[in-house]
PDB file of N, CA and C in Angstrom:
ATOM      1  N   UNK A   1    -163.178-104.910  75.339  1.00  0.00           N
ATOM      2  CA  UNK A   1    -161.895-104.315  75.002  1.00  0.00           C
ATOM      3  C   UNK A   1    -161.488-104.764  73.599  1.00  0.00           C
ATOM      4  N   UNK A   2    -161.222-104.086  72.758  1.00  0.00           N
ATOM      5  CA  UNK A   2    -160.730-103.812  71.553  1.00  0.00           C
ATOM      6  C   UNK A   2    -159.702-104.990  71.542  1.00  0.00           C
ATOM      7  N   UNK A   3    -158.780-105.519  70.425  1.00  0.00           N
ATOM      8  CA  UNK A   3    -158.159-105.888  70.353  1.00  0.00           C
ATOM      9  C   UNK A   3    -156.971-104.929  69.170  1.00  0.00           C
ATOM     10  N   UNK A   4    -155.595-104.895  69.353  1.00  0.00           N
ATOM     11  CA  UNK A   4    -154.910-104.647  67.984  1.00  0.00           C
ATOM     12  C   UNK A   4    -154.586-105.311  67.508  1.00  0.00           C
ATOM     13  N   UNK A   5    -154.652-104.449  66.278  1.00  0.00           N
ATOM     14  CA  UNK A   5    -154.259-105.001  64.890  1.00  0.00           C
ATOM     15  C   UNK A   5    -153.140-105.616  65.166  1.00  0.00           C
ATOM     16  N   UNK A   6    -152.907-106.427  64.409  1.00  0.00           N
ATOM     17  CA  UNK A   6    -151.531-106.820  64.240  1.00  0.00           C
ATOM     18  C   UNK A   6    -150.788-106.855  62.535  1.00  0.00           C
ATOM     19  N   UNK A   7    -150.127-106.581  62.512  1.00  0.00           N
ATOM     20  CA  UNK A   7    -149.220-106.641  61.074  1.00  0.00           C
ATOM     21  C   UNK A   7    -148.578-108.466  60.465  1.00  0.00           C
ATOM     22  N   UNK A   8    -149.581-108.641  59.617  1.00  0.00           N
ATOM     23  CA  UNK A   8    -148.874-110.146  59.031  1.00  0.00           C
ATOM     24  C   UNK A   8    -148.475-110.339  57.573  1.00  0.00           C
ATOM     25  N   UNK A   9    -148.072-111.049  56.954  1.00  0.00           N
ATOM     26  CA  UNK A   9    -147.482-111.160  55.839  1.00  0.00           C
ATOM     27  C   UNK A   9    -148.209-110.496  54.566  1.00  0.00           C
ATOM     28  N   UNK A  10    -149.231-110.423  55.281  1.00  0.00           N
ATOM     29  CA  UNK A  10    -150.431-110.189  53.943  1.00  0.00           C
ATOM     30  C   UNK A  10    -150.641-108.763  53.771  1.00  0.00           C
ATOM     31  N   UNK A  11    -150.141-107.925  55.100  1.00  0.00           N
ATOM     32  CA  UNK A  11    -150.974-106.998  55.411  1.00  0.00           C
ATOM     33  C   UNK A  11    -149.621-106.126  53.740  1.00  0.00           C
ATOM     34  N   UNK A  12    -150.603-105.197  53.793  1.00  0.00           N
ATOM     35  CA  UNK A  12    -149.682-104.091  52.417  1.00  0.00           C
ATOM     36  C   UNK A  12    -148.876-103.228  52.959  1.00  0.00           C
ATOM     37  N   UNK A  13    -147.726-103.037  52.259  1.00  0.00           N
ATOM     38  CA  UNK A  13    -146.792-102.136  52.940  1.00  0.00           C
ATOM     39  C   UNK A  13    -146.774-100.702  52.898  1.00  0.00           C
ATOM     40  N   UNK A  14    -147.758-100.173  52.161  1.00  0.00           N
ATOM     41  CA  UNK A  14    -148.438 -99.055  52.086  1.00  0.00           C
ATOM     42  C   UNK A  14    -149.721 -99.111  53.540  1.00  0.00           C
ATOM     43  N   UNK A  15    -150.316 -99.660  53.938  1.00  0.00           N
ATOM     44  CA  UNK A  15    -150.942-100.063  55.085  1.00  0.00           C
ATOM     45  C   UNK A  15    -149.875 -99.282  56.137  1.00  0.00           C
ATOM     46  N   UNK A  16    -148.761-100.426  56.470  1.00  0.00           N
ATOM     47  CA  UNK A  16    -147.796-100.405  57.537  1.00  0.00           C
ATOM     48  C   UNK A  16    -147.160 -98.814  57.666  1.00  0.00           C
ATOM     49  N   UNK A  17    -146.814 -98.161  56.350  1.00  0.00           N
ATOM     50  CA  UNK A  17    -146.260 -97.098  56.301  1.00  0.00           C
ATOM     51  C   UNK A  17    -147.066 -95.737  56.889  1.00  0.00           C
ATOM     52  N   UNK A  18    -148.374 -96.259  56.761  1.00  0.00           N
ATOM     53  CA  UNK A  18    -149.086 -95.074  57.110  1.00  0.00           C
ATOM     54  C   UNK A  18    -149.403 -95.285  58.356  1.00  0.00           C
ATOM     55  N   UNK A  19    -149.756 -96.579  58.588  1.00  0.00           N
ATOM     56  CA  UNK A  19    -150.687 -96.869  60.146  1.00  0.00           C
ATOM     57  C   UNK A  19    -149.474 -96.699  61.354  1.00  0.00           C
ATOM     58  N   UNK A  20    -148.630 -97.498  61.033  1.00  0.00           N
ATOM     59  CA  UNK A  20    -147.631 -97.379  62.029  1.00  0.00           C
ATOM     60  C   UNK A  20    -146.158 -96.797  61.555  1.00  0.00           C
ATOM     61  N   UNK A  21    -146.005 -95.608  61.977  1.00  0.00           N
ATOM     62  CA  UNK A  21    -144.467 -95.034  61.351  1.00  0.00           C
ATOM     63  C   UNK A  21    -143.531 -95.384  62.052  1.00  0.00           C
ATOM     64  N   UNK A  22    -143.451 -96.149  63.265  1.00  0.00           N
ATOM     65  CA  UNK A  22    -142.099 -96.877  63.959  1.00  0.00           C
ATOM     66  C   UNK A  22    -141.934 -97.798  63.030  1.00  0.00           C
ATOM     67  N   UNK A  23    -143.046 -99.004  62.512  1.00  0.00           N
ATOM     68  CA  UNK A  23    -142.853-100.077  61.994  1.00  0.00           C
ATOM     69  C   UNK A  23    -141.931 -99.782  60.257  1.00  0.00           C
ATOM     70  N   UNK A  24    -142.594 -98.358  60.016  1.00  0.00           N
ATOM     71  CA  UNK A  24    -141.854 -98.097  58.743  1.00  0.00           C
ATOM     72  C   UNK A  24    -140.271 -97.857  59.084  1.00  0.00           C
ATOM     73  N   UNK A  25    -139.807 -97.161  60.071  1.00  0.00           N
ATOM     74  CA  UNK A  25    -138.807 -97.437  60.282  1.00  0.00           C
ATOM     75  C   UNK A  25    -137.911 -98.330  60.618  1.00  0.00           C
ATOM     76  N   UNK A  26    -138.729 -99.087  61.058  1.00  0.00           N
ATOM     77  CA  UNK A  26    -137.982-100.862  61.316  1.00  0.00           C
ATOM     78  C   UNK A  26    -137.253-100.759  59.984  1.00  0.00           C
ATOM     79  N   UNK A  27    -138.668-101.069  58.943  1.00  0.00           N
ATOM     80  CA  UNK A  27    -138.466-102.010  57.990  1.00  0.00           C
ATOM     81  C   UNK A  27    -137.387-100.991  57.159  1.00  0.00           C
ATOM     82  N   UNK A  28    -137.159 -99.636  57.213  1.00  0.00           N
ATOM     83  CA  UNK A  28    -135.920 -99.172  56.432  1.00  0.00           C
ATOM     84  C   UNK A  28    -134.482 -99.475  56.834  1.00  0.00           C
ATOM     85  N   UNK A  29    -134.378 -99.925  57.973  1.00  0.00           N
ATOM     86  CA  UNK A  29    -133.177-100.147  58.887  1.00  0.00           C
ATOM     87  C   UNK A  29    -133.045-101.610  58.813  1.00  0.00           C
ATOM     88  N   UNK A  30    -134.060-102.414  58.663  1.00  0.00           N
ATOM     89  CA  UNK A  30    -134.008-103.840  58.001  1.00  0.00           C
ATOM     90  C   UNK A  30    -133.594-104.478  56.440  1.00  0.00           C
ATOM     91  N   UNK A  31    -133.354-102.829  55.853  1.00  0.00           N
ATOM     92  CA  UNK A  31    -133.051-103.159  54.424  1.00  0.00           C
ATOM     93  C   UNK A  31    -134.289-103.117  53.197  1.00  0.00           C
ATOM     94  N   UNK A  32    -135.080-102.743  53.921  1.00  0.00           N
ATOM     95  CA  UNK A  32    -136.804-102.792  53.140  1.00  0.00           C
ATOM     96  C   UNK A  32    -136.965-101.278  52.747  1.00  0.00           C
ATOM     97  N   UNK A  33    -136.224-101.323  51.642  1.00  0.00           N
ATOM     98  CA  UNK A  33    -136.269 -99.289  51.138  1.00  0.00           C
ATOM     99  C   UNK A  33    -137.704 -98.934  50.541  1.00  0.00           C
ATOM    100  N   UNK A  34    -138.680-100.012  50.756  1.00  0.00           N
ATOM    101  CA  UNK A  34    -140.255 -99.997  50.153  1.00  0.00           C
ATOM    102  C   UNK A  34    -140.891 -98.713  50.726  1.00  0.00           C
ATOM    103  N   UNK A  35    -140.347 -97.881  52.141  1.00  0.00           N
ATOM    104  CA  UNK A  35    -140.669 -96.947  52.576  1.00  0.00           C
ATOM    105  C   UNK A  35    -140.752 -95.964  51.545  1.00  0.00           C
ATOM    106  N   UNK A  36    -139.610 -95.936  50.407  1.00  0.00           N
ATOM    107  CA  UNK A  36    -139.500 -94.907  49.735  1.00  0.00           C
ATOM    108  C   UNK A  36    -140.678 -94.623  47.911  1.00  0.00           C
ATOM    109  N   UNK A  37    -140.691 -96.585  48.071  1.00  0.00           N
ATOM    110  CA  UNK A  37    -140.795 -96.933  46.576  1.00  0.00           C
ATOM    111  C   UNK A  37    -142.670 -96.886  46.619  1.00  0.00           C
ATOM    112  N   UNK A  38    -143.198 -96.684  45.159  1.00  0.00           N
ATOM    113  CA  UNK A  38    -144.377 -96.729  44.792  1.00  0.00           C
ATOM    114  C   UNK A  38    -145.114 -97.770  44.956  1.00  0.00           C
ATOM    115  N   UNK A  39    -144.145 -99.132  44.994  1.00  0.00           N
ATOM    116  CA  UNK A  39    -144.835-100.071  44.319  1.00  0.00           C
ATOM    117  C   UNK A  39    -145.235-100.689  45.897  1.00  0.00           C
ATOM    118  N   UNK A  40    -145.200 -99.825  47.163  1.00  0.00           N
ATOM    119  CA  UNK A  40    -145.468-100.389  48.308  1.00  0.00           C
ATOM    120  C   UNK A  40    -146.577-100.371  48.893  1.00  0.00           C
ATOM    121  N   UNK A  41    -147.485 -99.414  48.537  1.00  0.00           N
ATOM    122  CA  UNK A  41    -148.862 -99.119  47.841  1.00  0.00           C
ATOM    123  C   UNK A  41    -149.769-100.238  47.599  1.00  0.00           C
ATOM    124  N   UNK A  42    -149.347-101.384  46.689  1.00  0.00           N
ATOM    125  CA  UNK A  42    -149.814-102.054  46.635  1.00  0.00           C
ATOM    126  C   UNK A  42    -149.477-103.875  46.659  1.00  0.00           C
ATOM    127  N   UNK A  43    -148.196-103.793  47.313  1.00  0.00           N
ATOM    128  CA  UNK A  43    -147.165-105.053  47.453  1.00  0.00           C
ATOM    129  C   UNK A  43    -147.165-105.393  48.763  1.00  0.00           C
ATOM    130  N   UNK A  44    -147.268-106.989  49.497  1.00  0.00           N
ATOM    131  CA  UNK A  44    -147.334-107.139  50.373  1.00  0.00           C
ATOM    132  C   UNK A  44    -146.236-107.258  51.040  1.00  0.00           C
ATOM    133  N   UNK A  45    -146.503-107.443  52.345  1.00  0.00           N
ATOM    134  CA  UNK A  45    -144.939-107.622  53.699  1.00  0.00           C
ATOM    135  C   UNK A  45    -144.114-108.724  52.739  1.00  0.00           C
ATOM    136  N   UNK A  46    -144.555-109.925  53.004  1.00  0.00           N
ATOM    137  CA  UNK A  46    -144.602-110.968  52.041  1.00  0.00           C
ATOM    138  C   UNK A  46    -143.886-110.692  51.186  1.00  0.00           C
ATOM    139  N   UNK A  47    -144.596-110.138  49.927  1.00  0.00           N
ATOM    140  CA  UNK A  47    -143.456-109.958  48.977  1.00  0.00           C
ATOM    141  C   UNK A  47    -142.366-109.198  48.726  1.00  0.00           C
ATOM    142  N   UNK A  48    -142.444-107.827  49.476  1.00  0.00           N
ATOM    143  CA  UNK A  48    -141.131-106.823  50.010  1.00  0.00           C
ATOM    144  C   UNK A  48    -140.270-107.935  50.764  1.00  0.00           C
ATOM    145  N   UNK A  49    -140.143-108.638  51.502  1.00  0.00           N
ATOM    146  CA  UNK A  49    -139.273-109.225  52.391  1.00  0.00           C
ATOM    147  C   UNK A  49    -138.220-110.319  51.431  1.00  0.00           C
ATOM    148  N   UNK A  50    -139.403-111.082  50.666  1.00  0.00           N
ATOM    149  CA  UNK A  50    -138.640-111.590  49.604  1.00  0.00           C
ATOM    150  C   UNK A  50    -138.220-111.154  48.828  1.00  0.00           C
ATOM    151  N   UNK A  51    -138.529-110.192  48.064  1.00  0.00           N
ATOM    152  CA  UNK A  51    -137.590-109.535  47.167  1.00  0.00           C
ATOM    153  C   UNK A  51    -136.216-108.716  48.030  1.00  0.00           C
ATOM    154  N   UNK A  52    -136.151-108.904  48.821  1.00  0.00           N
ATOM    155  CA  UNK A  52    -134.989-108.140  49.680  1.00  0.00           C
ATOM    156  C   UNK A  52    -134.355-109.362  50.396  1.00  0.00           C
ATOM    157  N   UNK A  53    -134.550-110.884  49.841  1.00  0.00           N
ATOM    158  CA  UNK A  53    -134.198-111.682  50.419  1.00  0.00           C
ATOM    159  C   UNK A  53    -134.106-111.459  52.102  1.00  0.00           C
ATOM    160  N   UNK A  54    -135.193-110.944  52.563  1.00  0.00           N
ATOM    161  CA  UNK A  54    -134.943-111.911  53.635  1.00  0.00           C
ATOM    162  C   UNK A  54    -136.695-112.475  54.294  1.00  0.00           C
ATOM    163  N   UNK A  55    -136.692-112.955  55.460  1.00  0.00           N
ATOM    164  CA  UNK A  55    -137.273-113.970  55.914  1.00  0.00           C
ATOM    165  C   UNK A  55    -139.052-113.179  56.071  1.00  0.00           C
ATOM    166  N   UNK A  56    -140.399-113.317  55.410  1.00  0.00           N
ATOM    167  CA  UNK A  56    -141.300-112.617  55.732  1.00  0.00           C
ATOM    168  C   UNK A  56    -141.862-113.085  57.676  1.00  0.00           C
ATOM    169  N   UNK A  57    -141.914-114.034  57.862  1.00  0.00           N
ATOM    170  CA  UNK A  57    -141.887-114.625  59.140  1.00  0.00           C
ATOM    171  C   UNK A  57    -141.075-113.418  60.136  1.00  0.00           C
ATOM    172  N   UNK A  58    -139.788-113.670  59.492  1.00  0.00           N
ATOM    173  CA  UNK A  58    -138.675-112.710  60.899  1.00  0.00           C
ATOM    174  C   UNK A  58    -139.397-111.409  61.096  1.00  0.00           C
ATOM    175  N   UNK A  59    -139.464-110.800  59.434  1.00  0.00           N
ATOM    176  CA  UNK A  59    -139.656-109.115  59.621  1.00  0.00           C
ATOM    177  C   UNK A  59    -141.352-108.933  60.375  1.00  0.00           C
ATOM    178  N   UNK A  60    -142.383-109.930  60.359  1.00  0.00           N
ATOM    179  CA  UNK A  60    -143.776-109.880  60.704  1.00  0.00           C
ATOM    180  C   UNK A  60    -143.335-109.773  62.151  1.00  0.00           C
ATOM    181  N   UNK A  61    -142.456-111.088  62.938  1.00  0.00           N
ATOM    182  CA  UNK A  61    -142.132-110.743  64.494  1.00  0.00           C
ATOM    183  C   UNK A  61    -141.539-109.600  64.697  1.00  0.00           C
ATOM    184  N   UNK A  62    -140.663-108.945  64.129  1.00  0.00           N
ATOM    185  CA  UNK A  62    -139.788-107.626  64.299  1.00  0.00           C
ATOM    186  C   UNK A  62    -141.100-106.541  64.475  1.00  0.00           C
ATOM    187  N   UNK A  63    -141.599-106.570  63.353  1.00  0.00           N
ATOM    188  CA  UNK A  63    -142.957-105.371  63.037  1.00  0.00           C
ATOM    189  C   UNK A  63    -143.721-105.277  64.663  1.00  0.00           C
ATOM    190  N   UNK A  64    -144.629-106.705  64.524  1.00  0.00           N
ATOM    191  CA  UNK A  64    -145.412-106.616  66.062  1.00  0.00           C
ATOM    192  C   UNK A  64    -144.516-106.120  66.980  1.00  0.00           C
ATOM    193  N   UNK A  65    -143.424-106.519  66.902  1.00  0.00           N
ATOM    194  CA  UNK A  65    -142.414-106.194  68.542  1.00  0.00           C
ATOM    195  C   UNK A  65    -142.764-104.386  68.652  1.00  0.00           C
ATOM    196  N   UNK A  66    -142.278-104.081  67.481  1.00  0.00           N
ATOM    197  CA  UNK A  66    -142.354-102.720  67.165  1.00  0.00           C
ATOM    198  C   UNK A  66    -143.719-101.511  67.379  1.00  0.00           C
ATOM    199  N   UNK A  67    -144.892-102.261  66.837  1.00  0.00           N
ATOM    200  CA  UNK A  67    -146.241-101.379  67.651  1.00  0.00           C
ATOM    201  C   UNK A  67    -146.887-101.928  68.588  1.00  0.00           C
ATOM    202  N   UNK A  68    -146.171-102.386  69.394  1.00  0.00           N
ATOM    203  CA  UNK A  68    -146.819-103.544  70.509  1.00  0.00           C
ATOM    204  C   UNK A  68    -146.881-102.485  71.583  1.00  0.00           C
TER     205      UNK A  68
END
């Protein structure tokens, strides 16, 4: 049996946006407007979370909760 993926700090937010579209919606309702922006393509969870001040840890548990 397969295992899933899971979404972690590293993973790219261009990744998240395409693979999982609940998780993209998390992260717009979390304040993470990276859904919209270019630079998400190639910027990680990680660094979207910090530049939006908030916690990359919190939004990685939020994400899994989300395509679980």
């Amino acid at each position: 049996m397969a295992t899933k993926e899971k979404i972690t700090e590293k993973t790219l937010l261009g990744d998240i946006i395409s693979k999982y579209p609940k998780a993209a919606e998390k992260l717009f309702q979390m304040g993470l407007m990276c859904v919209m922006c270019g630079m998400a393509q190639n910027e990680t969870l990680e660094q979207g979370a910090i530049a939006h001040g908030l916690d990359p840890k919190k939004v990685v548990k939020e994400l899994n909760k989300v395509i679980k």
